[in-house]
Protein backbone atom coordinates (compact mmCIF):
# COMPACT_ATOMS: atom_id res chain seq x y z
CA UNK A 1 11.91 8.49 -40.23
CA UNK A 2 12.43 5.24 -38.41
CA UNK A 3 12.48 1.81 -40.06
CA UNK A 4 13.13 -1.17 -38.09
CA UNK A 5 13.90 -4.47 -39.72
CA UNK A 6 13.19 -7.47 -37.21
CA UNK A 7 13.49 -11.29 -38.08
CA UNK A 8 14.61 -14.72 -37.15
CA UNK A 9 18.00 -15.66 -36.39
CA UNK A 10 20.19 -15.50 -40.19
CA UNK A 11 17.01 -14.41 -42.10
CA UNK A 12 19.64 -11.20 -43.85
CA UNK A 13 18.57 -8.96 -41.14
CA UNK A 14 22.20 -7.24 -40.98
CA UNK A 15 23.12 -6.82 -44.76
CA UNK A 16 19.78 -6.17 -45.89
CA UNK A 17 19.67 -3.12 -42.79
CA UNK A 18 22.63 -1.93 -44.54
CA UNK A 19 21.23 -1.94 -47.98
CA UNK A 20 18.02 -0.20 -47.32
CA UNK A 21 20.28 2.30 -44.98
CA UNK A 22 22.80 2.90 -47.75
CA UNK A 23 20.17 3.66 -50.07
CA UNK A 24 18.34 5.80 -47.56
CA UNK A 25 21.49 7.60 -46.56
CA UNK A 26 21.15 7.09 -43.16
CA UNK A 27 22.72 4.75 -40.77
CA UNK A 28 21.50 1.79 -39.20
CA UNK A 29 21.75 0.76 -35.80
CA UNK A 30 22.51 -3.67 -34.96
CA UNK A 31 20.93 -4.33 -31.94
CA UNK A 32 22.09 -7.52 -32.53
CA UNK A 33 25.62 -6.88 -32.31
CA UNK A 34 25.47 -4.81 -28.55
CA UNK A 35 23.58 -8.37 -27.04
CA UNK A 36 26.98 -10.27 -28.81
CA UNK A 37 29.35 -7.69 -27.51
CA UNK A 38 27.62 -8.40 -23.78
CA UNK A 39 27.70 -12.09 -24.62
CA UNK A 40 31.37 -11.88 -25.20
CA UNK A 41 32.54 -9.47 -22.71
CA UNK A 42 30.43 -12.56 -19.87
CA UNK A 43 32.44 -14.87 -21.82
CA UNK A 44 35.76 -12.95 -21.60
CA UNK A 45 35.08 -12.42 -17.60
CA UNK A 46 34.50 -15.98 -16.90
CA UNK A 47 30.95 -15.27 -16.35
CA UNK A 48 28.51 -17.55 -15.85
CA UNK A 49 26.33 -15.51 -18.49
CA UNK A 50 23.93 -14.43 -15.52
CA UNK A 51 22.23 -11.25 -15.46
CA UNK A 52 24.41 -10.03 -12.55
CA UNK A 53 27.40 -11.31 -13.75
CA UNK A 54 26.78 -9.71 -17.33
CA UNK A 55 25.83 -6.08 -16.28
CA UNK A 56 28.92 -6.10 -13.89
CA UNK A 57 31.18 -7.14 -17.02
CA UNK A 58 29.57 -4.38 -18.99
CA UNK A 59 29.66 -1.66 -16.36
CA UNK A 60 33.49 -2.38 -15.75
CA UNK A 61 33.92 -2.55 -19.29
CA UNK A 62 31.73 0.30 -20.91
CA UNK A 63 31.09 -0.72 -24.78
CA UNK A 64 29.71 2.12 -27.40
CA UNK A 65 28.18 1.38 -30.57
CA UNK A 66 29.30 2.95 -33.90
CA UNK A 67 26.23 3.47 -36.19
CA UNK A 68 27.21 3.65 -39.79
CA UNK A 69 25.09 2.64 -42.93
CA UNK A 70 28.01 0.09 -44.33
CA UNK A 71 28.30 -1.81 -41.29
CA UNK A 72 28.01 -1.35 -37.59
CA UNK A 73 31.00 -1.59 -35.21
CA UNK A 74 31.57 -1.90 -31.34
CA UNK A 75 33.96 -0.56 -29.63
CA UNK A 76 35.44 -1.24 -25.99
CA UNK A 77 37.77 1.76 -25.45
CA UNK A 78 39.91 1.32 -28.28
CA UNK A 79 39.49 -1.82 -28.76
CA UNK A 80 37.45 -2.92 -32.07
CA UNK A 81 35.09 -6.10 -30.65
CA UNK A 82 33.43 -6.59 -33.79
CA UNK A 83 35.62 -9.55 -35.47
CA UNK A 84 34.64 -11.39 -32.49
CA UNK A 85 31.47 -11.03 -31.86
CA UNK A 86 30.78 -13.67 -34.22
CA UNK A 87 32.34 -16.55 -33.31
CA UNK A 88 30.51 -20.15 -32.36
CA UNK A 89 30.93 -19.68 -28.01
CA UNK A 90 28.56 -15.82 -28.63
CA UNK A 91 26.67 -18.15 -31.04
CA UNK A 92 25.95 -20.14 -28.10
CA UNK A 93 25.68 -18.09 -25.52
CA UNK A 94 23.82 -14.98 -27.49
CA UNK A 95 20.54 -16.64 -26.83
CA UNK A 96 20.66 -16.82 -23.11
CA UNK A 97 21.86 -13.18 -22.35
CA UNK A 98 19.35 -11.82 -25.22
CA UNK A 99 16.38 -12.54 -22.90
CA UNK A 100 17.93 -11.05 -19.55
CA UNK A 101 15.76 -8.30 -18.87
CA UNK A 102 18.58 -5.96 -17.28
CA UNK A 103 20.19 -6.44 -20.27
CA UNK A 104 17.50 -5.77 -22.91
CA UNK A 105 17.27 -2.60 -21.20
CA UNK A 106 20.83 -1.67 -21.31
CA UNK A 107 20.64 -2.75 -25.18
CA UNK A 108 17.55 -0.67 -25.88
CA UNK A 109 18.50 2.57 -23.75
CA UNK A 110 21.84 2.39 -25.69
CA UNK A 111 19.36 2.19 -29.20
CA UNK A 112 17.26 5.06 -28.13
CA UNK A 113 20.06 7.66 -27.27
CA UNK A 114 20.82 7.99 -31.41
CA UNK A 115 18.68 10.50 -33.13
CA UNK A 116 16.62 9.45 -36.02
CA UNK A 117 16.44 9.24 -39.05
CA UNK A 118 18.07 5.81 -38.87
CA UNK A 119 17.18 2.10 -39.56
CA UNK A 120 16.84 -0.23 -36.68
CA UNK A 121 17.65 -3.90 -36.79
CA UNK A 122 17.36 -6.71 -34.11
CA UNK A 123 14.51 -8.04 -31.93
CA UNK A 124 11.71 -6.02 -31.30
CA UNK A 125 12.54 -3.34 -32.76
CA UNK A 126 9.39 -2.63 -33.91
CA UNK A 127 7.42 -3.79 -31.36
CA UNK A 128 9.45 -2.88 -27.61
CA UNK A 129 12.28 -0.43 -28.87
CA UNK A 130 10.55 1.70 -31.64
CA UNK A 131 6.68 1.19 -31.28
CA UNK A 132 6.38 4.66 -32.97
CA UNK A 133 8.40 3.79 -36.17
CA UNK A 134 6.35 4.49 -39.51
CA UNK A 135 7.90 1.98 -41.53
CA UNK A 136 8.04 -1.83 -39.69
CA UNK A 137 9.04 -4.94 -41.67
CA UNK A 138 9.85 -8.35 -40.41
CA UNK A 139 12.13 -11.22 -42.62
CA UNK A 140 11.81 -14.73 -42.03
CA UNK A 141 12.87 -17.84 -44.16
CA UNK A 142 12.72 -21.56 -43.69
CA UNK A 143 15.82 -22.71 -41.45
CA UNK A 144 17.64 -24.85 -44.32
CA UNK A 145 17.75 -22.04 -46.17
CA UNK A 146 19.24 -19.70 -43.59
CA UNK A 147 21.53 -22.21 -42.56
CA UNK A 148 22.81 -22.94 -46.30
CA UNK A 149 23.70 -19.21 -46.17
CA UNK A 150 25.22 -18.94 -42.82
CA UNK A 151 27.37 -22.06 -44.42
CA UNK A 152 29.05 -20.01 -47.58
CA UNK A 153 30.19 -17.60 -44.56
CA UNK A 154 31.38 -20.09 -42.15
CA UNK A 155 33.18 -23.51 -42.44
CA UNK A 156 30.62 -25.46 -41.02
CA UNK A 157 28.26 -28.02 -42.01
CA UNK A 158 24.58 -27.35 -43.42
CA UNK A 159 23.23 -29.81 -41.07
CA UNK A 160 24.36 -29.05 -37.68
CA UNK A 161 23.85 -25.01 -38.12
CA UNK A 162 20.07 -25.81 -39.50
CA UNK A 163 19.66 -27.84 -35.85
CA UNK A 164 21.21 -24.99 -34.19
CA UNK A 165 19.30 -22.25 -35.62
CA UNK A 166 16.11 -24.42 -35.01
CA UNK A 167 17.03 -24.33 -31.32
CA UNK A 168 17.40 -20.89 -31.46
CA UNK A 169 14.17 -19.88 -32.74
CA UNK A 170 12.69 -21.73 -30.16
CA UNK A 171 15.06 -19.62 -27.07
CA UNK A 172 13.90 -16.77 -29.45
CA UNK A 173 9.88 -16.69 -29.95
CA UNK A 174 9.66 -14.64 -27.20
CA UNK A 175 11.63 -11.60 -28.79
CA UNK A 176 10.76 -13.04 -32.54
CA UNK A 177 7.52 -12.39 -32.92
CA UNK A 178 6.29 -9.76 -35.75
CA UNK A 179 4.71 -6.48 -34.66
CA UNK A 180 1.02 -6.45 -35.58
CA UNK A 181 1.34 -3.70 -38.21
CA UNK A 182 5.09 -5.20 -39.25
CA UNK A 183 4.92 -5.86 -43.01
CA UNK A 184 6.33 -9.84 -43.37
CA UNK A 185 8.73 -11.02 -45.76
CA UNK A 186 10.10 -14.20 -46.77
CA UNK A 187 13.28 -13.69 -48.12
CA UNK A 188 13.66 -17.44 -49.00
CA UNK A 189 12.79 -16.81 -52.95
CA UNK A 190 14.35 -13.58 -53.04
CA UNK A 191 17.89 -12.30 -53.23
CA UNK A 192 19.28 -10.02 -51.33
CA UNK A 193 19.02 -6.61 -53.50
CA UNK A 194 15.24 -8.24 -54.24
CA UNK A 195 14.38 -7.85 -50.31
CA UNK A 196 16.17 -4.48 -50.06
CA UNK A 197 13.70 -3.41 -53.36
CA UNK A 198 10.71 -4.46 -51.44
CA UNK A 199 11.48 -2.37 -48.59
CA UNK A 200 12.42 0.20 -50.17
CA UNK A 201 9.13 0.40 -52.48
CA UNK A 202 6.99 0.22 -49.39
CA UNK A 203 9.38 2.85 -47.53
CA UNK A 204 9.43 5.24 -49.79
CA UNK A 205 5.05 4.86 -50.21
CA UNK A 206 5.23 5.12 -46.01
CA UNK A 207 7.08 8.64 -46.73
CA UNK A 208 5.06 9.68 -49.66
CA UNK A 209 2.12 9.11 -47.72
């Protein structure tokens, strides 16, 4: 079983990927977090985030990704990336090494060496990564109300992160688009352990059937 979970930018993508995968008892895989960790290690080299410059940081800096249903981690060596892969320069710069070819491929070859059963977050997942999953589902919500909750878990205000994530869904329709048999939710009315519910429900009827 393979259920991938794509979605704008902030839609819950991450902790509702770990719900379903908890519940599941399988672990999930953040695509999301290897394009940061390439973002930041172009960052950390002084890059210019080009596609050269950005494969040569990775390949002198090899990065693995830990898979586990609470939470996904990435590692460089022993170093833990993962507290910084969120910070506002890979908000920034996210966008523009997300759509590098050479690097979607690095990012998806690195998703496709785990064995399934598993759940799959990030762009195209269901559509480029994991055509052949069973189980597709794709959240979206307006952008106030993904930036209200990227504000309770950063100290910034509503305003300017609704204007940023606006301007990232436009860098992102490319990658953000839902896979024709992708089941859509809008997770605006719904709280978190309501989306995980719905997913589950159809999941499980995927399995069943």
């Amino acid at each position: 079983m393979i259920v991938t979970i794509d979605g704008v930018a902030a839609s819950g993508k991450s902790s509702v990927s770990s719900g379903v995968a908890r519940a599941l008892g399988v672990p999930y895989l953040s695509s999301g977090l290897l394009y940061r960790a390439a973002t930041l290690l172009g960052l950390e080299a002084g890059a210019d985030l080009s596609e050269a410059a950005v494969l040569e940081a990775l390949h002198t800096h090899p990065v693995r990704l830990e898979p586990l249903a609470q939470g996904n981690r990435v590692w460089q060596g022993e170093r833990d990336l993962t507290a910084d892969l969120h910070s506002t320069a890979v908000d920034h710069g996210v966008s523009v090494v997300a759509v590098l070819p050479g690097v979607r491929e690095w990012v998806n070859a690195q998703l496709r060496e785990v064995a399934p059963p598993f759940v799959a977050e990030g762009r195209d997942m269901g559509t480029a990564v994991f055509p052949q999953a069973p189980a597709k589902f794709y959240l979206t919500a307006s952008p106030r109300v993904r930036a209200g909750r990227r504000a309770q878990e950063r100290p910034e205000d509503v305003d300017a992160i609704e204007a940023a994530l606006i301007r990232r869904d436009e860098l992102d329709r490319v990658q953000s688009a839902p896979a024709p048999d992708a089941v859509v939710i809008d997770t605006g009315p719904l709280d978190l352990a309501g989306v995980i519910g719905a997913i589950l429900e159809r999941v499980v009827a995927v399995d069943q059937g």
